[in-house]
C-alpha atoms as a PDB file:
ATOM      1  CA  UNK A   1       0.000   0.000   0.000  1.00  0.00           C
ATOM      2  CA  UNK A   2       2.792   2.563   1.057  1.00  0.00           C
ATOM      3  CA  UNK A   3       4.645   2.126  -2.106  1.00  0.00           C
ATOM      4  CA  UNK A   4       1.252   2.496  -4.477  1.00  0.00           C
ATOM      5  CA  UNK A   5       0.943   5.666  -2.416  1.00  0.00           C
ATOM      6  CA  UNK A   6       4.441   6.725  -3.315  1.00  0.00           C
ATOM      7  CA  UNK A   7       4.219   5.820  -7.153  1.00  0.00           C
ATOM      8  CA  UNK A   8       1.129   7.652  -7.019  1.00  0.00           C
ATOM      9  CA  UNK A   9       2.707  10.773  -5.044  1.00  0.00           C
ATOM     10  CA  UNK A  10       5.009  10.911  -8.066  1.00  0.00           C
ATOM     11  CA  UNK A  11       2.746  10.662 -10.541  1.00  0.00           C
ATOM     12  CA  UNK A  12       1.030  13.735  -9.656  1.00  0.00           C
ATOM     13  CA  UNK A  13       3.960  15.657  -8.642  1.00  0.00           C
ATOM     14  CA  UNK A  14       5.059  14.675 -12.352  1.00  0.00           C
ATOM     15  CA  UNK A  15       1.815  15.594 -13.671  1.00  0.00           C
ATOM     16  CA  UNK A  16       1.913  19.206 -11.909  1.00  0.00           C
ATOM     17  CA  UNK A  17       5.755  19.911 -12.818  1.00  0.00           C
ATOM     18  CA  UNK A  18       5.025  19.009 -16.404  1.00  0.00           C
ATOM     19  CA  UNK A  19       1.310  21.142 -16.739  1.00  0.00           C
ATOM     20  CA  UNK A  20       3.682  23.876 -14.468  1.00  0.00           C
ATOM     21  CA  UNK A  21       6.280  23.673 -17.038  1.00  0.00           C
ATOM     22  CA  UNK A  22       3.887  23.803 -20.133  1.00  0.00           C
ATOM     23  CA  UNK A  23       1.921  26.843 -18.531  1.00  0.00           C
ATOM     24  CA  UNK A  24       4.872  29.265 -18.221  1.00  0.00           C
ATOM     25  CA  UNK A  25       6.891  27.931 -21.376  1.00  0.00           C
ATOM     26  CA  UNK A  26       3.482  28.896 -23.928  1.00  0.00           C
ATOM     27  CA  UNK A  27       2.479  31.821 -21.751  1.00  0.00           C
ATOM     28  CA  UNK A  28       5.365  33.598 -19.724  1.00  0.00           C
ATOM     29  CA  UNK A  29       6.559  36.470 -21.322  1.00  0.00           C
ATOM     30  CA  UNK A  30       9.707  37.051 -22.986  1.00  0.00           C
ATOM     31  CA  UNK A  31      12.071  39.278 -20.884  1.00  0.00           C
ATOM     32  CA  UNK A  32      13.826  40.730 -23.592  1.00  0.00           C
ATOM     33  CA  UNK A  33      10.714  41.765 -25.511  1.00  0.00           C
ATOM     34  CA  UNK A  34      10.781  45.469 -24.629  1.00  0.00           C
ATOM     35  CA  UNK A  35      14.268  45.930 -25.705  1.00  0.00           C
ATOM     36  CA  UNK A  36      13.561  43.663 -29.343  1.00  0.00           C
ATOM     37  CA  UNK A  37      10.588  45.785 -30.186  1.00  0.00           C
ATOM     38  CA  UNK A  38      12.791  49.066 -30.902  1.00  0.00           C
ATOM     39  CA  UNK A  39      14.736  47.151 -33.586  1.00  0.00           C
ATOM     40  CA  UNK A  40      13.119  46.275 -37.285  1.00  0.00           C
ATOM     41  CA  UNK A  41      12.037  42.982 -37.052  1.00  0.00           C
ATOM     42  CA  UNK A  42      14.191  40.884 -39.505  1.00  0.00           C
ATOM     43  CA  UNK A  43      13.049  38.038 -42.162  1.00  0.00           C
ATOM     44  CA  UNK A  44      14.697  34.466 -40.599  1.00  0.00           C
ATOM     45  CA  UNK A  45      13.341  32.076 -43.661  1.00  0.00           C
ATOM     46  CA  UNK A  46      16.090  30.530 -45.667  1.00  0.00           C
ATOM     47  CA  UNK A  47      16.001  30.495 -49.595  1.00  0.00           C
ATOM     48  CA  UNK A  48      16.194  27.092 -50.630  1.00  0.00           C
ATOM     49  CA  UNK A  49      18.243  26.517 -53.974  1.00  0.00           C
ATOM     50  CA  UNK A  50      15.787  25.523 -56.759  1.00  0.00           C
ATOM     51  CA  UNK A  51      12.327  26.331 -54.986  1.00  0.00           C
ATOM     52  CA  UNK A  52      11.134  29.044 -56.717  1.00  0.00           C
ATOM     53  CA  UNK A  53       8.246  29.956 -54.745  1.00  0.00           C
ATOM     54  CA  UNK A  54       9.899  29.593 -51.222  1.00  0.00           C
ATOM     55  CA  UNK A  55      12.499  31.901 -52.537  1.00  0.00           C
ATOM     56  CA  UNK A  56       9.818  34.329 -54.090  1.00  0.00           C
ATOM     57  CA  UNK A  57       8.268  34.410 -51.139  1.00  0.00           C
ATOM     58  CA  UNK A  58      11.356  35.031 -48.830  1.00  0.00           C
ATOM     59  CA  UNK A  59      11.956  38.353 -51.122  1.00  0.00           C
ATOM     60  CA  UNK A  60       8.628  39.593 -50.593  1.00  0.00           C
ATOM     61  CA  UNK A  61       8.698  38.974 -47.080  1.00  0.00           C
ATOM     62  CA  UNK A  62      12.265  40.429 -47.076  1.00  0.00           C
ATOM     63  CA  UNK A  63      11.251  43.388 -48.765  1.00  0.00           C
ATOM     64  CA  UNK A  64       8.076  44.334 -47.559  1.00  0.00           C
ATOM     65  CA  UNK A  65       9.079  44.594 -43.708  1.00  0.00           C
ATOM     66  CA  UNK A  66      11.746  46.648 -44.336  1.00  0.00           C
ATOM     67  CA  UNK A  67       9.111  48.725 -46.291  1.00  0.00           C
ATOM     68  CA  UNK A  68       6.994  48.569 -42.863  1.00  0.00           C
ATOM     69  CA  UNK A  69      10.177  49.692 -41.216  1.00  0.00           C
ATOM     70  CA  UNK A  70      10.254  52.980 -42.657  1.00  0.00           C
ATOM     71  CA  UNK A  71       6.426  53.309 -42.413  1.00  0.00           C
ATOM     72  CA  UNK A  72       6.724  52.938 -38.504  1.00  0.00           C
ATOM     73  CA  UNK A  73       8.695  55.932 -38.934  1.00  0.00           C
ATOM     74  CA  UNK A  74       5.911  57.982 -40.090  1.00  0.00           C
ATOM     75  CA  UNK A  75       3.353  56.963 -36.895  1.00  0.00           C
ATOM     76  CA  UNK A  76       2.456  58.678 -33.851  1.00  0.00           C
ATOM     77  CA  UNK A  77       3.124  56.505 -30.055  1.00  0.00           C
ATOM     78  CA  UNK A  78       0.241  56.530 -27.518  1.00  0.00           C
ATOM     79  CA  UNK A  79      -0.832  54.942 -24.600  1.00  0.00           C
ATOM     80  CA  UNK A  80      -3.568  53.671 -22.828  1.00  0.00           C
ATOM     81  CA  UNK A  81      -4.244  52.340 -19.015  1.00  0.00           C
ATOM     82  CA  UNK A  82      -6.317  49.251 -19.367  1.00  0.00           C
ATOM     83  CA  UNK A  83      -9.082  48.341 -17.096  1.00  0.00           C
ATOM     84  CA  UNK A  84      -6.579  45.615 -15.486  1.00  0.00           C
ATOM     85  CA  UNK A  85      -4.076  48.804 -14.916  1.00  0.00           C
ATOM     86  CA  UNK A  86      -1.543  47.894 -17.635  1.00  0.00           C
ATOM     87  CA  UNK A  87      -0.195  50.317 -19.641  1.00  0.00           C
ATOM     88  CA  UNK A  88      -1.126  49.430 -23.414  1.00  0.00           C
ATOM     89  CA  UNK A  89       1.475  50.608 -26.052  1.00  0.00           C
ATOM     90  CA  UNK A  90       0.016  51.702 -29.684  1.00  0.00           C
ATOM     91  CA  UNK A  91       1.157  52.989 -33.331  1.00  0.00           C
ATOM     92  CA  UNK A  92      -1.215  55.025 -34.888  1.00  0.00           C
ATOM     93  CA  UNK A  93      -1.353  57.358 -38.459  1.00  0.00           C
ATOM     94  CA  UNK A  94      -4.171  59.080 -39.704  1.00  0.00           C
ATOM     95  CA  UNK A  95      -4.775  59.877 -43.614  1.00  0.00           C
ATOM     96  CA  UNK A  96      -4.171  63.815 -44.726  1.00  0.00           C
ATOM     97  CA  UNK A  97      -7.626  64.071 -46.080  1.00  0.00           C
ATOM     98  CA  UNK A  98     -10.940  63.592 -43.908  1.00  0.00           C
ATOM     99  CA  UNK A  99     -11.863  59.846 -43.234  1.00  0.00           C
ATOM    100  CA  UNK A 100     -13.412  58.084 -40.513  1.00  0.00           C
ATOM    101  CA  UNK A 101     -12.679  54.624 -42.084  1.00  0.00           C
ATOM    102  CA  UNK A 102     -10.012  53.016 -39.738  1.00  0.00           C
ATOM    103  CA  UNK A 103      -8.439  49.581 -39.756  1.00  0.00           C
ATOM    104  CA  UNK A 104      -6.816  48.093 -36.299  1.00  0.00           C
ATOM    105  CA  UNK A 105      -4.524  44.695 -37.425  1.00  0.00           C
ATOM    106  CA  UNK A 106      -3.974  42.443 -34.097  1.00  0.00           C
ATOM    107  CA  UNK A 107      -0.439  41.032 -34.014  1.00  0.00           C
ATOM    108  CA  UNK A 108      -0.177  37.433 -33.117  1.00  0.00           C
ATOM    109  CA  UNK A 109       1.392  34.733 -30.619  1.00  0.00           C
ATOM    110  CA  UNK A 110       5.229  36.361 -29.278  1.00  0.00           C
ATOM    111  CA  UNK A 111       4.775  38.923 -31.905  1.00  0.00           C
ATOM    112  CA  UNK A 112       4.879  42.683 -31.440  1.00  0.00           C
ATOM    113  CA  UNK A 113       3.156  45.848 -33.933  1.00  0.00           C
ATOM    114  CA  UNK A 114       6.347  45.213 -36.053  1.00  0.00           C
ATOM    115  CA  UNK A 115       4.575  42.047 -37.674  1.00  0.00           C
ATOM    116  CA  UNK A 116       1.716  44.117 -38.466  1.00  0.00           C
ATOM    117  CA  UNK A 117       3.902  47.041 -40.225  1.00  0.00           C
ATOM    118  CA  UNK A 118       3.287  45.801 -43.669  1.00  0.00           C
ATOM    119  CA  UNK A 119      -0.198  45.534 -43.242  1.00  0.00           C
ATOM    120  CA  UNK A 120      -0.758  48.690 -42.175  1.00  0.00           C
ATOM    121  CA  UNK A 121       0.994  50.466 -44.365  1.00  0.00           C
ATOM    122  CA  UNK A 122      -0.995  48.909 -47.472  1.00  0.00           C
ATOM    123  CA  UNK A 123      -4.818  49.631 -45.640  1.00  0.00           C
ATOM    124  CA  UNK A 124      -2.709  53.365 -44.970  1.00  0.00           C
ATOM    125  CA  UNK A 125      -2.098  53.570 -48.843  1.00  0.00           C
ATOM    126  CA  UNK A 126      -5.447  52.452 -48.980  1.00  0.00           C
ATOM    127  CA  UNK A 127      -7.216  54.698 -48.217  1.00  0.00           C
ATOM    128  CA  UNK A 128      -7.343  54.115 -44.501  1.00  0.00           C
ATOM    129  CA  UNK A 129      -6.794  55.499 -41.192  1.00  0.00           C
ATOM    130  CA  UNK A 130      -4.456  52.836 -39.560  1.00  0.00           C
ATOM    131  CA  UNK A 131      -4.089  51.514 -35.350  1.00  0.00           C
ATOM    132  CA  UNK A 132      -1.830  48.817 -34.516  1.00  0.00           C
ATOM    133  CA  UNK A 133      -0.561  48.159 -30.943  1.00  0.00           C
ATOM    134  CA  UNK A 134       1.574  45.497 -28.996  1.00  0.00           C
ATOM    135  CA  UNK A 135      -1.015  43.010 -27.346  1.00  0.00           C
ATOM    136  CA  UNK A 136      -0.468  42.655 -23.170  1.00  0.00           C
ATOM    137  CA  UNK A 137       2.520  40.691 -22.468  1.00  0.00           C
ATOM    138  CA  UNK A 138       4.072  41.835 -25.945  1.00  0.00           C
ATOM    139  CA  UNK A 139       6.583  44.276 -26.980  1.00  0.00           C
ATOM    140  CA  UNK A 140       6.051  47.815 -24.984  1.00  0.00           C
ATOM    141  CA  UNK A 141       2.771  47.068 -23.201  1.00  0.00           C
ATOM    142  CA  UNK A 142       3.073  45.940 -20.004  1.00  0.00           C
ATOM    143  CA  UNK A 143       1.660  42.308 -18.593  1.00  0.00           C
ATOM    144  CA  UNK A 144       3.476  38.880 -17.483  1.00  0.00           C
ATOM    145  CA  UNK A 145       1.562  36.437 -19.450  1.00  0.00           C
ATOM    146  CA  UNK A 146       0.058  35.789 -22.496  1.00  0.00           C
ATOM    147  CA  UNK A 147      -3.596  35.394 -22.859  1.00  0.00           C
ATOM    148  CA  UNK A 148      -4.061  33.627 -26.129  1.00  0.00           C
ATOM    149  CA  UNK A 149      -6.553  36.133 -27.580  1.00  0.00           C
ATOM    150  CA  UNK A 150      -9.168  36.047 -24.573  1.00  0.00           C
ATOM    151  CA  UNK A 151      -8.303  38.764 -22.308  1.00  0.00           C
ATOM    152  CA  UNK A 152      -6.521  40.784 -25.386  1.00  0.00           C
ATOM    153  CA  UNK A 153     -10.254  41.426 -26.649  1.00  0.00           C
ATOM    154  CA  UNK A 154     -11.290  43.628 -23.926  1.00  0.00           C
ATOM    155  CA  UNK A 155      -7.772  45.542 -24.539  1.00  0.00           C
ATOM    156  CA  UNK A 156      -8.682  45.536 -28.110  1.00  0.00           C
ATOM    157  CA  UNK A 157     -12.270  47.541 -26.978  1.00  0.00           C
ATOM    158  CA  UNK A 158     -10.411  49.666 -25.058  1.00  0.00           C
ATOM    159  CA  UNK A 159      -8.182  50.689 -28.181  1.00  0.00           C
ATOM    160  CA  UNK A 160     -11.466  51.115 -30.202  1.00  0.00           C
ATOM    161  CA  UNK A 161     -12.454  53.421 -27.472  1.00  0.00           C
ATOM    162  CA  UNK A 162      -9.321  55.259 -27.603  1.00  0.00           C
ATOM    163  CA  UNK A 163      -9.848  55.866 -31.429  1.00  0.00           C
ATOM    164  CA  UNK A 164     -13.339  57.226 -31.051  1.00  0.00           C
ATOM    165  CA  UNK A 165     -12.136  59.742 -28.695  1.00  0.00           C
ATOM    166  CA  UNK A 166      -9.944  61.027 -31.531  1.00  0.00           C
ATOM    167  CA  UNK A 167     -12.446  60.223 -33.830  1.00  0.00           C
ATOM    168  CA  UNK A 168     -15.938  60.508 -32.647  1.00  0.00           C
ATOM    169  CA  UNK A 169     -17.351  59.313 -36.368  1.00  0.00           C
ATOM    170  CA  UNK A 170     -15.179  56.289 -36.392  1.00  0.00           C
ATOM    171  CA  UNK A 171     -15.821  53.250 -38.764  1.00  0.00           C
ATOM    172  CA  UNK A 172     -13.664  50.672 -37.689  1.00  0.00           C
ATOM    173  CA  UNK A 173     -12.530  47.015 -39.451  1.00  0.00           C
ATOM    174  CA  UNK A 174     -10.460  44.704 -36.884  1.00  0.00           C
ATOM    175  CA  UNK A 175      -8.044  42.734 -38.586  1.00  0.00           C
ATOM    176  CA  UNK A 176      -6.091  40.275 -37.077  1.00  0.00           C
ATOM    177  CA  UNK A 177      -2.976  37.577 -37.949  1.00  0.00           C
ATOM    178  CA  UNK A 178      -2.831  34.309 -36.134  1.00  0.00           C
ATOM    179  CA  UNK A 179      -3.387  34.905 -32.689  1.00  0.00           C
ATOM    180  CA  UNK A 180      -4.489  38.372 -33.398  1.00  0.00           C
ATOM    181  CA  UNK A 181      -6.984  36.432 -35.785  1.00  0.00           C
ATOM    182  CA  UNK A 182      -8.054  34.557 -32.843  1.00  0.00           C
ATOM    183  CA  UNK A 183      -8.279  37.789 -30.689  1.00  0.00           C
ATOM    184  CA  UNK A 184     -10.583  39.553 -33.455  1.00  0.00           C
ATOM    185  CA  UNK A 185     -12.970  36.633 -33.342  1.00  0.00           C
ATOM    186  CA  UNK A 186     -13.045  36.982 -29.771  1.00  0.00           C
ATOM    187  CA  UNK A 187     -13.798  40.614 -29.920  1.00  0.00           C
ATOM    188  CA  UNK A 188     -16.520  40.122 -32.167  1.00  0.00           C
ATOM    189  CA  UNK A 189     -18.677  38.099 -29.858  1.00  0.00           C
ATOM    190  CA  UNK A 190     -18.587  41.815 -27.873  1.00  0.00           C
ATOM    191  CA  UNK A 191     -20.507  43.714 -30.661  1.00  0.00           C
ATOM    192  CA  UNK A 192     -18.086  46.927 -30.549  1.00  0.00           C
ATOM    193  CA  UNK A 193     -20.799  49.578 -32.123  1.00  0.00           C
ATOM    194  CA  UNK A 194     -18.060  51.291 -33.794  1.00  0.00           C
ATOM    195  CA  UNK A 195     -17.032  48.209 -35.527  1.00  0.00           C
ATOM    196  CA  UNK A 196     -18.405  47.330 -39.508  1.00  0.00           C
ATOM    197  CA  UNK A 197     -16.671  44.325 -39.372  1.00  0.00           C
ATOM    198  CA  UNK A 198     -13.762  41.909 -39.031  1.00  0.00           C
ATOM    199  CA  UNK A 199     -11.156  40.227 -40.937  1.00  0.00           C
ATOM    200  CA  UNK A 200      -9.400  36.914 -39.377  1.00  0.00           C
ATOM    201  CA  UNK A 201      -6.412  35.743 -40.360  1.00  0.00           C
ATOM    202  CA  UNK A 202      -5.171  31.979 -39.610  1.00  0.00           C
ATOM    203  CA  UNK A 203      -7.267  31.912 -36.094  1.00  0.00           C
ATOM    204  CA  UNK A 204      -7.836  28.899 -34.254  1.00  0.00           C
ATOM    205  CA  UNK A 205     -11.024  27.858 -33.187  1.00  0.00           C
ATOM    206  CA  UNK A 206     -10.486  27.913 -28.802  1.00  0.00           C
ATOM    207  CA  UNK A 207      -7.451  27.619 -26.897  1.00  0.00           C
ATOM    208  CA  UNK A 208      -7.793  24.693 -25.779  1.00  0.00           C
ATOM    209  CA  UNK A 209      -7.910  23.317 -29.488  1.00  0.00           C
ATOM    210  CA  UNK A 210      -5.069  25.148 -30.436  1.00  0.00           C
ATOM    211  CA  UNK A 211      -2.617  23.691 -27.126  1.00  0.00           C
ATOM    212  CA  UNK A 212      -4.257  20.452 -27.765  1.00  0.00           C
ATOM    213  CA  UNK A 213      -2.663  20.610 -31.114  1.00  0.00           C
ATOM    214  CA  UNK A 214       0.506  21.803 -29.732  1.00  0.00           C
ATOM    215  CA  UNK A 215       1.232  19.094 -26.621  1.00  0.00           C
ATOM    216  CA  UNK A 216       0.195  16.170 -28.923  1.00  0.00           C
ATOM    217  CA  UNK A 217       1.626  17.236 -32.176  1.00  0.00           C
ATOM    218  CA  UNK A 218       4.948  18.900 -30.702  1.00  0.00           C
ATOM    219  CA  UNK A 219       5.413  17.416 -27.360  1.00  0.00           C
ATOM    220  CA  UNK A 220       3.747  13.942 -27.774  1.00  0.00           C
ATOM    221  CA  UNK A 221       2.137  14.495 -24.564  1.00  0.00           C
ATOM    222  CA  UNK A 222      -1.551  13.078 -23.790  1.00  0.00           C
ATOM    223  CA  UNK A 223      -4.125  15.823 -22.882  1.00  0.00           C
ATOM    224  CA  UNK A 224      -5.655  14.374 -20.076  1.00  0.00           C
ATOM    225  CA  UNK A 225      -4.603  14.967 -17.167  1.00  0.00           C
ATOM    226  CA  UNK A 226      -1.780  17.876 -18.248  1.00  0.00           C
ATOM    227  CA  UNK A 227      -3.961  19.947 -19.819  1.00  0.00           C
ATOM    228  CA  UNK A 228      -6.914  19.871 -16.967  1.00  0.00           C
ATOM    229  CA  UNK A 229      -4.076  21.137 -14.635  1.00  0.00           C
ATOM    230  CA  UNK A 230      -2.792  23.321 -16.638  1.00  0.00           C
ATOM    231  CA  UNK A 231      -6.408  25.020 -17.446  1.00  0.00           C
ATOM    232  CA  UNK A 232      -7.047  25.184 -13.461  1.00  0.00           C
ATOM    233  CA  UNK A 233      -3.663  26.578 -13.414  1.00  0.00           C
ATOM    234  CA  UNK A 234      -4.643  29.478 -15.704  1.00  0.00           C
ATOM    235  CA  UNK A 235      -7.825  29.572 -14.601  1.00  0.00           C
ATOM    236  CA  UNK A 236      -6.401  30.210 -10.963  1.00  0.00           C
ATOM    237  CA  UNK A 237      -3.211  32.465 -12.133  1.00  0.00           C
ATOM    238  CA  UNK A 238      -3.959  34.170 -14.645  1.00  0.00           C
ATOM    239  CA  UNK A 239      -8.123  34.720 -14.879  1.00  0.00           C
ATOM    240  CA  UNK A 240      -8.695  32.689 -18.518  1.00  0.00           C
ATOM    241  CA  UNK A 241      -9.845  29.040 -19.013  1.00  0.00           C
ATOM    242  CA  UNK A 242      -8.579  27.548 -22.328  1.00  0.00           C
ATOM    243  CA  UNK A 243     -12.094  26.258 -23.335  1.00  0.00           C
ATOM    244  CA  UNK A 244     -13.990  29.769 -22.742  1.00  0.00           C
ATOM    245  CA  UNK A 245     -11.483  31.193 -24.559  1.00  0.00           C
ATOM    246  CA  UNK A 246     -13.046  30.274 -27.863  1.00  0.00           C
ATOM    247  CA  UNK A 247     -13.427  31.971 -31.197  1.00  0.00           C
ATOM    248  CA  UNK A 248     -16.099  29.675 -32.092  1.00  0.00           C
ATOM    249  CA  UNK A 249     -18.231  30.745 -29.041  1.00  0.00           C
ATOM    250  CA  UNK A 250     -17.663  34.187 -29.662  1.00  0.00           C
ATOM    251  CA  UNK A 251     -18.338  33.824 -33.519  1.00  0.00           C
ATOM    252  CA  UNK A 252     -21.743  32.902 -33.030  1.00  0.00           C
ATOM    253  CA  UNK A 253     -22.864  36.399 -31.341  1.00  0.00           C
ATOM    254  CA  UNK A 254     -21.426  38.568 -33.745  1.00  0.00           C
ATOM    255  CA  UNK A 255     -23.720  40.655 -36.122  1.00  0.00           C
ATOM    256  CA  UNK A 256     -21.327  42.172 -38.320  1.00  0.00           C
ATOM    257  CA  UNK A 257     -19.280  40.568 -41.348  1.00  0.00           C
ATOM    258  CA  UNK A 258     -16.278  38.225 -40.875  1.00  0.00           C
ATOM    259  CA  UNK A 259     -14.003  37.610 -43.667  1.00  0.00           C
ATOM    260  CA  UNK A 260     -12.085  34.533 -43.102  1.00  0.00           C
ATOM    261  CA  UNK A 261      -8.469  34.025 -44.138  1.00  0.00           C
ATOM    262  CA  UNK A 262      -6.211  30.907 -44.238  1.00  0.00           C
ATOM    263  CA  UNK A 263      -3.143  29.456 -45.526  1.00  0.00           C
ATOM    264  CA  UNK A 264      -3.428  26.208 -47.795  1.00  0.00           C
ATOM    265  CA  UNK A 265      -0.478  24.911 -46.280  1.00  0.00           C
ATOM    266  CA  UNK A 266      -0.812  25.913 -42.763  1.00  0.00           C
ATOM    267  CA  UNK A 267       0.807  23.168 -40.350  1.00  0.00           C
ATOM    268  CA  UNK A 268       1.088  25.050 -37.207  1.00  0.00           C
ATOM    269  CA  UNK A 269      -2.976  26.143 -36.997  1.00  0.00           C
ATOM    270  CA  UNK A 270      -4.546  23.368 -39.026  1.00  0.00           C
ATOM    271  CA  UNK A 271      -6.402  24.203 -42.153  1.00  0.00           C
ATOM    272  CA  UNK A 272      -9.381  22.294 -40.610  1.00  0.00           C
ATOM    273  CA  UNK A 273     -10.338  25.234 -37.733  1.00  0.00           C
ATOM    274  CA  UNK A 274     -10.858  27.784 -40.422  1.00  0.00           C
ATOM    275  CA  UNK A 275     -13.551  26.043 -42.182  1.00  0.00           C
ATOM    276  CA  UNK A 276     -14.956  24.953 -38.863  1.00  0.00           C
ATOM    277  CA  UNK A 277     -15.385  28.568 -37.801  1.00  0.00           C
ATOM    278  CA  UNK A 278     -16.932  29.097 -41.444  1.00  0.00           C
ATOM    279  CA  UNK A 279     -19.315  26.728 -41.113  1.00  0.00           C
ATOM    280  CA  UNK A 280     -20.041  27.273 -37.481  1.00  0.00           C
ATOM    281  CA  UNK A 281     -20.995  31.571 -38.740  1.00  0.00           C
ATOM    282  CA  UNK A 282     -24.411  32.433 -39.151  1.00  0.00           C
ATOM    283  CA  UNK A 283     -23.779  35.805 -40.475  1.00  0.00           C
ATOM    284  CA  UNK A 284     -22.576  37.530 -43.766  1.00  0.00           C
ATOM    285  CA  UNK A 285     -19.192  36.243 -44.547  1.00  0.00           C
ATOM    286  CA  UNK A 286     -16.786  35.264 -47.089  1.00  0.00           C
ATOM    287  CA  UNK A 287     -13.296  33.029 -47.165  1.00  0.00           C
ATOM    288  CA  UNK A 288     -10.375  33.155 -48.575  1.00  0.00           C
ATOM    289  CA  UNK A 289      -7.799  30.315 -48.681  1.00  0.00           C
ATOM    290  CA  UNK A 290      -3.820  30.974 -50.053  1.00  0.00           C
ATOM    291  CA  UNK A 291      -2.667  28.441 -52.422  1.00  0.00           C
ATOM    292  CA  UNK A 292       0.910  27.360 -51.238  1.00  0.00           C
ATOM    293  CA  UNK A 293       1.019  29.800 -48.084  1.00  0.00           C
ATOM    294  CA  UNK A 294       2.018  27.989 -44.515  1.00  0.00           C
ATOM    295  CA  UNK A 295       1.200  29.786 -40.967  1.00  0.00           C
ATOM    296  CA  UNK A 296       0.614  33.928 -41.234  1.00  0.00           C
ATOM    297  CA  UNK A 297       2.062  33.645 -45.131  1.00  0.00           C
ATOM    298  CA  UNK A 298      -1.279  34.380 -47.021  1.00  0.00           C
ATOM    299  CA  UNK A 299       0.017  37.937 -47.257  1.00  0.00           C
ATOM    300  CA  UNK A 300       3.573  37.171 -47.836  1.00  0.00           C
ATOM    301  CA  UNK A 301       2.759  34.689 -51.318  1.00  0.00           C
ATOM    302  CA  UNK A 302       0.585  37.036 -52.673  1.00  0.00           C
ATOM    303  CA  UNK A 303       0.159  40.471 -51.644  1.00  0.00           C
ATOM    304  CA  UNK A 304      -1.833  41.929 -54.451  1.00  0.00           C
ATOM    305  CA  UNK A 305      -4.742  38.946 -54.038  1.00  0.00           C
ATOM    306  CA  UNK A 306      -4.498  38.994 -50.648  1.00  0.00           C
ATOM    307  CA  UNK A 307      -5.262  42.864 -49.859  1.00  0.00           C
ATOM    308  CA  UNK A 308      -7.487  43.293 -53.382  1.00  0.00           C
ATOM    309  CA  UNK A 309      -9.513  40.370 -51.159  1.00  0.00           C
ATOM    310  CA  UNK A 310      -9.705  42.588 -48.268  1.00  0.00           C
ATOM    311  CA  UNK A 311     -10.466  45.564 -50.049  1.00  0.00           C
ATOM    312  CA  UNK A 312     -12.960  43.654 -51.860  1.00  0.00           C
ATOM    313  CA  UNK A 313     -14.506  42.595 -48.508  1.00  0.00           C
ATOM    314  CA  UNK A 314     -14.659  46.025 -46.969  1.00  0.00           C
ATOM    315  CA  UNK A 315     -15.887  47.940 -49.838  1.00  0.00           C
ATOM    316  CA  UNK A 316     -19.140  45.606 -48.996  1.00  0.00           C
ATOM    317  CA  UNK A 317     -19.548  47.186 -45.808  1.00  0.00           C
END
């Protein structure tokens, strides 16, 4: 009996260090994030001899963020106090002539506003008044953990907020790349009135999918019981349970147009959750899948389909 109690004793001190270990490794933040986020954010993909697309793609990528670079240049700092008392870091640039048409792009998982530079700088050329911001626990804005998207919504409405007090008249699209994808389908379940409607890029359908995906695909770990701890462990720590914090819940309240975006060759957020989360909307929407583009590429392959999509999209609303 006292050594099934002591195999059992270290099963669940195993089971805690490991769920322990998971939570802080996929949510801690990065303590050299605030000193990264100054310099432009360079392209680490390798050109492969003879693939001509990976290579095509690798200059565009190349060349486009050190186009966002310089456009970073041109945009005005501000900050904002969240509701949890964190102080919020943004990027924002408004069009010479009189618009009230803005677009807000979400940066995604250990990203900052630097991923989002090249975005912004083609809705600014656009047409558009443009927002972009590091999520909490990213880049300049304070917070110690990641929150995959769920608590990043209400910071998201608070941004909104902060762009109707510049601009009272304010028409505002939410676009969002991986995680930020996530974080706009999140948002929409909130009904923002300021908001005409959303654009997701390479989202996953609820946290819990998405670490499911992760600890079996990359860790060959079971779910049960890791995950359950670590979910209590969030829960507990950090205010967010994995399986409330769900795009497809959130989906399903929204009233405004979602245009869904995905990469053909996505094997990080599987292609699978973005036609889930088509099906699963009620409302007008439309999709758009990138041949040949892996995880947050759809851009990169094809600029010119991908934002003439967009454009496309948001002309509708």
């Amino acid at each position: 009996m006292k050594i099934l109690l002591l195999i059992l004793i270290v099963i669940l001190v195993a089971v805690f260090g490991v769920s322990y270990f998971f939570l802080n490794m996929v949510l801690k933040a990065t303590k050299s994030r605030k000193e990264d986020v100054l310099t432009p954010l360079p392209c680490k993909d390798r050109k492969i001899e003879g693939n001509e697309v990976q290579n095509r793609f690798i200059d565009t990528r190349t060349r486009i963020r050190a186009e966002g670079a310089e456009f970073d240049r041109t945009m005005t700092p501000v900050e904002i106090v969240n509701k949890s008392g964190l102080k919020l870091y943004g990027r924002y640039r408004m069009r010479p002539e009189t618009t009230h048409r803005w677009i807000i792009s979400v940066h995604g998982y250990r990203d900052d506003h630097r991923f989002m530079l090249p975005y912004v700088m083609r809705f600014y050329e656009g047409g558009f008044n443009v927002f972009t911001q590091d999520n909490r626990a990213h880049g300049l804005s304070d917070g110690d953990y990641i929150t995959m998207g769920w608590l990043d919504k209400d910071d998201v409405y608070e941004w909104i907020d902060c762009i109707r007090r510049m601009d009272p008249d304010a028409e505002v699209i939410v676009h969002g790349v991986s995680m930020g994808g996530a974080t706009t389908m999140m948002l929409s379940g909130l009904n923002h009135p300021a908001v005409i409607g959303y654009v997701e890029d390479c989202g996953y359908t609820t946290t819990w999918d998405m670490f499911k995906v992760v600890m079996n695909r990359d860790y060959h770990l079971p779910t049960f019981p890791i995950m359950n701890l670590t979910n209590l462990m969030s829960r507990v720590k950090l205010g967010f349970d994995f399986k409330k914090s769900s795009s497809l819940a959130q989906i399903r309240k929204c009233v405004k147009p979602i245009l869904f975006i995905h990469g053909e060759k996505d094997n990080y957020i599987p292609l699978d959750m973005c036609h889930t989360l088509y099906g699963a909307f009620n409302g007008e929407k439309d999709q758009y899948i990138a041949p040949d583009a892996g995880h947050a590429e759809s851009m990169d392959y094809d600029p010119d389909t991908y934002f003439s999509t967009i454009f496309e999209f948001i002309s509708r609303l």
